[in-house]
N, C-alpha and C. Protein backbone atom coordinates (compact mmCIF):
# COMPACT_ATOMS: atom_id res chain seq x y z
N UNK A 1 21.49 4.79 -29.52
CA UNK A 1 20.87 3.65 -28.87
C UNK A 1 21.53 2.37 -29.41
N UNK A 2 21.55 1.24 -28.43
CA UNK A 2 22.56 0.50 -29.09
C UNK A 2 21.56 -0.32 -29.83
N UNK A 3 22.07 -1.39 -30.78
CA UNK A 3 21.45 -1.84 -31.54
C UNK A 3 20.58 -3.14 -30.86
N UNK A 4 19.27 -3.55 -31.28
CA UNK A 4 18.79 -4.68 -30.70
C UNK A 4 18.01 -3.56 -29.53
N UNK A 5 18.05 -2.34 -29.10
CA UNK A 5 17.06 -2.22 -28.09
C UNK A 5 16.17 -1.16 -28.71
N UNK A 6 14.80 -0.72 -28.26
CA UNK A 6 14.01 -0.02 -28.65
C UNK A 6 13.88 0.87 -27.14
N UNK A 7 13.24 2.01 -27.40
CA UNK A 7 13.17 2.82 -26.16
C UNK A 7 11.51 3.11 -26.11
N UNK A 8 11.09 2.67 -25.07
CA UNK A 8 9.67 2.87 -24.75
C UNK A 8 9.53 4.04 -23.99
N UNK A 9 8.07 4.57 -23.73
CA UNK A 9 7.30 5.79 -23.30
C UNK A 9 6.53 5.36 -22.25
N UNK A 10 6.42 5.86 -20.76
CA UNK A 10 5.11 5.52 -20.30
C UNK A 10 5.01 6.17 -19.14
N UNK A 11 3.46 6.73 -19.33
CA UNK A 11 3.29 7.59 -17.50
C UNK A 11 3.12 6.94 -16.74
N UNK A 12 4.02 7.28 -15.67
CA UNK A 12 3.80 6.13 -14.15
C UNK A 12 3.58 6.92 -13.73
N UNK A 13 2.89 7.25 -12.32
CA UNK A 13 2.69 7.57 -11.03
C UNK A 13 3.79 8.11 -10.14
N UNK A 14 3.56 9.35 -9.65
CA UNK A 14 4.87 9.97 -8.69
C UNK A 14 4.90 8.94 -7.51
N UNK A 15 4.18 8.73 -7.21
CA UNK A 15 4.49 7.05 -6.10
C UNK A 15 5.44 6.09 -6.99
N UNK A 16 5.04 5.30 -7.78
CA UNK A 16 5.68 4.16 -8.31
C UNK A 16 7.03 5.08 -8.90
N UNK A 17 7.48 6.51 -9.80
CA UNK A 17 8.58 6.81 -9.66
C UNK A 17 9.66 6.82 -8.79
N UNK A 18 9.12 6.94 -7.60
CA UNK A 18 9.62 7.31 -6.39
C UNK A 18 10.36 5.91 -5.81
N UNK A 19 9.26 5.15 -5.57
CA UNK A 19 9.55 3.74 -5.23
C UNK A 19 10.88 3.22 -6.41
N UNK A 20 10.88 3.31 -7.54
CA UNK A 20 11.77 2.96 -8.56
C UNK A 20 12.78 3.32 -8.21
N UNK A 21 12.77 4.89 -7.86
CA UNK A 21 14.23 5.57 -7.78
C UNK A 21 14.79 5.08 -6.34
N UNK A 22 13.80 5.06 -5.23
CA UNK A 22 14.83 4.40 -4.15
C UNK A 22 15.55 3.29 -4.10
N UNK A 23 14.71 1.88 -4.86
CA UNK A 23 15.23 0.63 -5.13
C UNK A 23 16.34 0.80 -5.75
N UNK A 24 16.84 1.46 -6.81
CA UNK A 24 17.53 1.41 -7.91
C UNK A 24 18.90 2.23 -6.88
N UNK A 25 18.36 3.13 -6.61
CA UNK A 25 19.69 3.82 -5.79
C UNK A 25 19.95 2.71 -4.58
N UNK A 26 19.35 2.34 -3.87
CA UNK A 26 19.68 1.50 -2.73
C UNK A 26 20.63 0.16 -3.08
N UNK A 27 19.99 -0.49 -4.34
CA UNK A 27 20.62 -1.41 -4.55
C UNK A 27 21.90 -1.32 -5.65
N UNK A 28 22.33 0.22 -6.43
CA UNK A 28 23.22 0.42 -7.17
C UNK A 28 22.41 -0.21 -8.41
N UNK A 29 21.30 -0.27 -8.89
CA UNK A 29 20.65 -0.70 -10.26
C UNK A 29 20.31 0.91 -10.86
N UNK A 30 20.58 0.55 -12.18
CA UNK A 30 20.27 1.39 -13.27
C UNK A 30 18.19 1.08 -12.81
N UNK A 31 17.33 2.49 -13.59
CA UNK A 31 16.32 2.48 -13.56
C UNK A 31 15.86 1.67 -14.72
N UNK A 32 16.22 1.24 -15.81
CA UNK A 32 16.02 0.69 -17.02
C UNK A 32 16.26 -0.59 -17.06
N UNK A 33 17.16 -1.04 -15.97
CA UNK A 33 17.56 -2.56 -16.34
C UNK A 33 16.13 -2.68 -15.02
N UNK A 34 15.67 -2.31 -14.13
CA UNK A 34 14.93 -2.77 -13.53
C UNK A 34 13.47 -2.89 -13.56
N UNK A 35 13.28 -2.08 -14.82
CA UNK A 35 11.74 -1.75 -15.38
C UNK A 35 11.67 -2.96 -16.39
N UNK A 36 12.85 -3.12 -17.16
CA UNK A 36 13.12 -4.20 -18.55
C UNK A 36 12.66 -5.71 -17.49
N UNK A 37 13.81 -6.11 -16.11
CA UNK A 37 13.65 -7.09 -15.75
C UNK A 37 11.80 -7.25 -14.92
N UNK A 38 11.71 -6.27 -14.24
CA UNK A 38 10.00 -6.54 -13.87
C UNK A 38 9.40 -6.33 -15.14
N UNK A 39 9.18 -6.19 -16.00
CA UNK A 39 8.39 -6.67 -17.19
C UNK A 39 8.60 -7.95 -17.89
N UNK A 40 9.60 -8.15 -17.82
CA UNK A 40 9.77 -10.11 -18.15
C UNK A 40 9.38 -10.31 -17.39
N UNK A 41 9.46 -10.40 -15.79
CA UNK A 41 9.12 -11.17 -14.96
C UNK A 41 7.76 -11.30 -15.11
N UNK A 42 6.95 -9.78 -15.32
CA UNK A 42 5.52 -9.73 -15.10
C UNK A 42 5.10 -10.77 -16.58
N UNK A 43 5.55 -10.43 -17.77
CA UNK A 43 4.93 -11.23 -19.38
C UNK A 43 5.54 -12.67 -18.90
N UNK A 44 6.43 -13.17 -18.25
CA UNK A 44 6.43 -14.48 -18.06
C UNK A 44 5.70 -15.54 -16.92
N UNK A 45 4.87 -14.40 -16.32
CA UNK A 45 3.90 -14.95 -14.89
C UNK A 45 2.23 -14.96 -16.07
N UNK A 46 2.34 -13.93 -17.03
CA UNK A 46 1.14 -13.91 -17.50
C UNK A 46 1.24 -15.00 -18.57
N UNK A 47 2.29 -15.29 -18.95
CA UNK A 47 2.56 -16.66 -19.96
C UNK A 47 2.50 -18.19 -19.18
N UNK A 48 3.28 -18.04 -18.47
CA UNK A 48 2.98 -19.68 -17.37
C UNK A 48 2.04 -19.82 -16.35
N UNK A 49 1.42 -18.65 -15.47
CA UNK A 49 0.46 -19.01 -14.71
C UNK A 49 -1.15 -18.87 -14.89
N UNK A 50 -1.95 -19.86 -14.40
CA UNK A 50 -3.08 -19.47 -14.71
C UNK A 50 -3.74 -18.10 -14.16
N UNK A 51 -4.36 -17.32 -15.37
CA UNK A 51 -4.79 -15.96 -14.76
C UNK A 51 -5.72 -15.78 -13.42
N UNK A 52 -5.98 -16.90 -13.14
CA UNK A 52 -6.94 -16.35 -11.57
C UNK A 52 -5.89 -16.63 -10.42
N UNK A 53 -4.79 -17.01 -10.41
CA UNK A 53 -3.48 -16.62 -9.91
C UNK A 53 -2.70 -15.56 -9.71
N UNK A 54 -3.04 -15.04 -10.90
CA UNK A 54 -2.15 -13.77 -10.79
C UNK A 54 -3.25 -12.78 -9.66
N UNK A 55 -2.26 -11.70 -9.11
CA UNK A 55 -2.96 -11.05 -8.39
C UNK A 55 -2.52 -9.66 -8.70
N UNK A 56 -3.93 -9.03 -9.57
CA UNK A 56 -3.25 -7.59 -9.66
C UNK A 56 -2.49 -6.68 -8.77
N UNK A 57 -1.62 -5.41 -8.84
CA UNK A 57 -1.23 -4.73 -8.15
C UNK A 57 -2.02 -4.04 -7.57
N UNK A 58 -3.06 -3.70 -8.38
CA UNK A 58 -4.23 -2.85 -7.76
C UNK A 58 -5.35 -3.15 -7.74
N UNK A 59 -6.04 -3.15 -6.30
CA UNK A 59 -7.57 -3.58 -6.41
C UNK A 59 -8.83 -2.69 -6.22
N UNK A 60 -9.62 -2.34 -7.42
CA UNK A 60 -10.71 -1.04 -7.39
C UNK A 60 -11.74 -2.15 -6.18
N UNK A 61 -12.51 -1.49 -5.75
CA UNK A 61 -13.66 -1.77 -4.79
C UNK A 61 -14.78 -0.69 -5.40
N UNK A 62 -15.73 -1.27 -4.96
CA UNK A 62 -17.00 -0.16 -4.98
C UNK A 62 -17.06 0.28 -3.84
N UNK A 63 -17.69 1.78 -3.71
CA UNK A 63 -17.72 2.15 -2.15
C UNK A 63 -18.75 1.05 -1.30
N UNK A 64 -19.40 0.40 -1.62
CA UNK A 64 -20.23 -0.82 -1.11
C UNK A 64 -19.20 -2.08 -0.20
N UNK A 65 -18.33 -2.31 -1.09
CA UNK A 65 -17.23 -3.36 -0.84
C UNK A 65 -15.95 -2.22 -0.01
N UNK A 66 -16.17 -1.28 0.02
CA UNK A 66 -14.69 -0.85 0.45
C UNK A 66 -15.39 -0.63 2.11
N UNK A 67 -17.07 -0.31 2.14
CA UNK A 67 -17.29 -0.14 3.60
C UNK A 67 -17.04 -1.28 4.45
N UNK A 68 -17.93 -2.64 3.71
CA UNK A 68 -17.67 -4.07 3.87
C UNK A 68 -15.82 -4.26 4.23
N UNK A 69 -15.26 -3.64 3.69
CA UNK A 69 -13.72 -4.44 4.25
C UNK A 69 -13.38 -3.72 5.30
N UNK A 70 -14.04 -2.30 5.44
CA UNK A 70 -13.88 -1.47 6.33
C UNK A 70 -13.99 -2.06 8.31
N UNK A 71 -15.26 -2.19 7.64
CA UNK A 71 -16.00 -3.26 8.95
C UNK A 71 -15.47 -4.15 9.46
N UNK A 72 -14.81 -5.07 8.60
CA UNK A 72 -14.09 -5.99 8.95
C UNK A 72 -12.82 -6.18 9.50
N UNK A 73 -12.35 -4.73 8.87
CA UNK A 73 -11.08 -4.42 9.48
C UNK A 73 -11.25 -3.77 10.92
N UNK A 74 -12.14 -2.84 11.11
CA UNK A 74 -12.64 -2.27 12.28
C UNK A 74 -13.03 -3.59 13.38
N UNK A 75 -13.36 -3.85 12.81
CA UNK A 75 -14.22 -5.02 14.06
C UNK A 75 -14.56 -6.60 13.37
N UNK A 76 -12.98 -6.98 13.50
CA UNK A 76 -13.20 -8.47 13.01
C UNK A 76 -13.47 -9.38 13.68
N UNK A 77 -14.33 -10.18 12.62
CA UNK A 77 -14.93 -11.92 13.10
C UNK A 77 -14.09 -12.29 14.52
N UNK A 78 -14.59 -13.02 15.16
CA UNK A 78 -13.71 -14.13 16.46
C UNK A 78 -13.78 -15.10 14.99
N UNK A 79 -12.29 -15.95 15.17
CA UNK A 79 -11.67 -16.97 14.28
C UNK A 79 -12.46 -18.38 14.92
N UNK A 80 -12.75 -18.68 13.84
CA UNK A 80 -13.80 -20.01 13.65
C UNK A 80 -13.11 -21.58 14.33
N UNK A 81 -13.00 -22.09 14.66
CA UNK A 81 -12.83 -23.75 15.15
C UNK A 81 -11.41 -23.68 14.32
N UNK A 82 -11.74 -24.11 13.14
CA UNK A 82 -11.07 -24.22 11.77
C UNK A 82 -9.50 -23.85 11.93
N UNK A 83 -10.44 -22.01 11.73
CA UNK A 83 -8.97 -21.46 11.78
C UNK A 83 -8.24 -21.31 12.77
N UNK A 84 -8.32 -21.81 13.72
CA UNK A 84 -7.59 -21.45 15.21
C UNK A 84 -6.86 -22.90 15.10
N UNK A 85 -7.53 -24.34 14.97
CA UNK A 85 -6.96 -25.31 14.65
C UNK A 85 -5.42 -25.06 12.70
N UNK A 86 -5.88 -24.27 12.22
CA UNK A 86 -5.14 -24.29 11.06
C UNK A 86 -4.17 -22.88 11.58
N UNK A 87 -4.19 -22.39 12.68
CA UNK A 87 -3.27 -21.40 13.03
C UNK A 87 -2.79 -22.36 14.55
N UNK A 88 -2.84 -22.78 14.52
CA UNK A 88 -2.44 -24.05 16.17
C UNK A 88 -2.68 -22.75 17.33
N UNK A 89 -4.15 -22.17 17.26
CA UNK A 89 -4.06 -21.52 18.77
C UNK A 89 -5.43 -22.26 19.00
């Protein structure tokens, strides 16, 4: 190992492997330089931005809230004054 790097451990997900390995092959990137650079990126968004900004990757729901988005997705609101003026229809 060359000097100055340490080698980390960690279980990911056969999804997020997967996703890694296509990026990395598609774009000719090593899997390591691209895990190293999204982790700066991610410790330097958690260092400069305020945390109710950041937006996790993953969002748990309760089955209460997941029927609620359900609904909404099924059979959404007619768009208010507002938003039809802030979408120009």
């Amino acid at each position: 190992m060359p000097a100055g790097q340490t080698q980390v451990s960690a279980f990911i997900s056969d999804s997020t492997k997967d996703a890694l390995e296509r990026y990395a092959e598609a774009h000719g990137l090593k899997k390591a330089y691209l895990i190293e650079e999204a982790l700066l990126h991610h410790l330097q968004a958690l260092r400069e931005l305020p945390l109710d900004v950041i937006i996790p990757a993953r969002l748990v729901v309760s089955q209460e809230s997941g029927l609620e988005i359900l609904g909404r997705v099924t059979k959404p609101r007619r768009p208010t004054k507002a938003m039809r003026a802030l979408f120009g229809k």
